[in-house]
Protein backbone atom coordinates (compact mmCIF):
# COMPACT_ATOMS: atom_id res chain seq x y z
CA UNK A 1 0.00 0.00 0.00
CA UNK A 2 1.00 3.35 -1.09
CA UNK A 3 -0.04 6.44 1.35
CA UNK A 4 -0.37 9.52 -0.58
CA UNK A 5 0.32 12.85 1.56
CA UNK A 6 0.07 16.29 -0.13
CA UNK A 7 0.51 14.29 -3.57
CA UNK A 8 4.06 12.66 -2.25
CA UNK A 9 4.56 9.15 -1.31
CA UNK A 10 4.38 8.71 2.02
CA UNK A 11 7.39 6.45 2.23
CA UNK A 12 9.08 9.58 0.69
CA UNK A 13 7.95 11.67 3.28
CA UNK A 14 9.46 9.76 6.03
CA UNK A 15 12.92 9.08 4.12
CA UNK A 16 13.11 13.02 4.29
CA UNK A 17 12.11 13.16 7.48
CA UNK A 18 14.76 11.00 8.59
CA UNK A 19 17.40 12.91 6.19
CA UNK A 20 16.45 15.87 7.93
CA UNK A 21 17.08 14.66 11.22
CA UNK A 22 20.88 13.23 10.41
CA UNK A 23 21.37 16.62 8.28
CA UNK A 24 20.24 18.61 11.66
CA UNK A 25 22.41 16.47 13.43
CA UNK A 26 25.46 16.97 11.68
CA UNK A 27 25.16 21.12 10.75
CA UNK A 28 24.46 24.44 11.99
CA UNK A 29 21.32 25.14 10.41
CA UNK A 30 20.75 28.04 11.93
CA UNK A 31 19.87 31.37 10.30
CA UNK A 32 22.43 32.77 7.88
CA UNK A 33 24.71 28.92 8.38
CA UNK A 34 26.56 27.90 5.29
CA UNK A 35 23.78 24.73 5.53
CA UNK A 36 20.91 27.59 5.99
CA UNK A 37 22.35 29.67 2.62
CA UNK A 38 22.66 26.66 0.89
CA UNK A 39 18.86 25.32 0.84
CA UNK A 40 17.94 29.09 0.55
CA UNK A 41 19.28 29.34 -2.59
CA UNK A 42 17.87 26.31 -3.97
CA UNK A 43 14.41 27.36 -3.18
CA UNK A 44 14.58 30.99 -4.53
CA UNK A 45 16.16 29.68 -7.86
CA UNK A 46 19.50 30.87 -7.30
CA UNK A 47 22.65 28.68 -8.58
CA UNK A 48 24.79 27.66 -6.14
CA UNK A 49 27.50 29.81 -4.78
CA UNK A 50 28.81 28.87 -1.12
CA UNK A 51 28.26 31.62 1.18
CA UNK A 52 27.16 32.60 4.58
CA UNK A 53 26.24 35.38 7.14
CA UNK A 54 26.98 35.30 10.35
CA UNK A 55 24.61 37.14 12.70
CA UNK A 56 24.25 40.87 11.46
CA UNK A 57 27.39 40.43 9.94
CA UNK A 58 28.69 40.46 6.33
CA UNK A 59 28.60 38.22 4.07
CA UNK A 60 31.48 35.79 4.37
CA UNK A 61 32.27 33.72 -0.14
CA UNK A 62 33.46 30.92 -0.42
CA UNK A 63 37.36 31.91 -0.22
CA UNK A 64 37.03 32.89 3.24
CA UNK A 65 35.23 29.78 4.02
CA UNK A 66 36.59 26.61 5.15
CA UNK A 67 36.13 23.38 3.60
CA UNK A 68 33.42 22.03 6.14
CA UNK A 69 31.40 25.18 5.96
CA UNK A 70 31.75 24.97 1.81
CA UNK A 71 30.24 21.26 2.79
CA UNK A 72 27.53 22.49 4.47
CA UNK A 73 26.57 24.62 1.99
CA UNK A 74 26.37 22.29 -0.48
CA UNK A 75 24.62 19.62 1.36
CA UNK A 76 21.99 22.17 2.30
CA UNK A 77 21.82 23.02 -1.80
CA UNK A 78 21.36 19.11 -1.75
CA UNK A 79 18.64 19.00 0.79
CA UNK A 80 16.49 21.42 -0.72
CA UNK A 81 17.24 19.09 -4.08
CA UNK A 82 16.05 16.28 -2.20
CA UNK A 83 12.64 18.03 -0.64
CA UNK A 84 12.17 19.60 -4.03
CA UNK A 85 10.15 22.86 -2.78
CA UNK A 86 11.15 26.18 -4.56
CA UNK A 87 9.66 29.43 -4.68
CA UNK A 88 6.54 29.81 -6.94
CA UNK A 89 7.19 33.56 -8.15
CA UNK A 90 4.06 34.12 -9.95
């Protein structure tokens, strides 16, 4: 049996669910992280381009950053790949 939530397969749902958790686990998602920028960008249609802000700080590219936070950034492009929700600008 397939369960159907929100038009996704519910088996889906939970494999996200569970990527979420071991993504949370291993990176600062907090506001402005390299993981935070990353998934941003993927859902407002931007390419990637590893960055971050610190808190009410500039913005720190990706030759200041180290390889873990360039890492980060990616996998957090990656998640929002993987949940597949992006900005509907009309």
């Amino acid at each position: 049996m397939v369960v159907r939530v929100n038009g996704r397969d519910g088996l889906r749902i939970f494999e996200i669910a569970d990527a979420d958790a071991d993504l949370r686990a291993k990176n600062d998602i907090t506001h402005g992280s390299p993981f935070d920028r990353g998934s941003a960008d993927f859902y407002y249609w931007r390419n990637p381009q590893p960055h971050y802000r610190p808190a009410n700080s500039p913005q720190v590219n990706e030759a200041q950053m180290s390889t873990e936070q360039v890492e980060a950034y990616y996998a957090g492009y990656a998640y929002g790949e993987a949940v597949g929700e992006r900005k509907d600008h009309n």
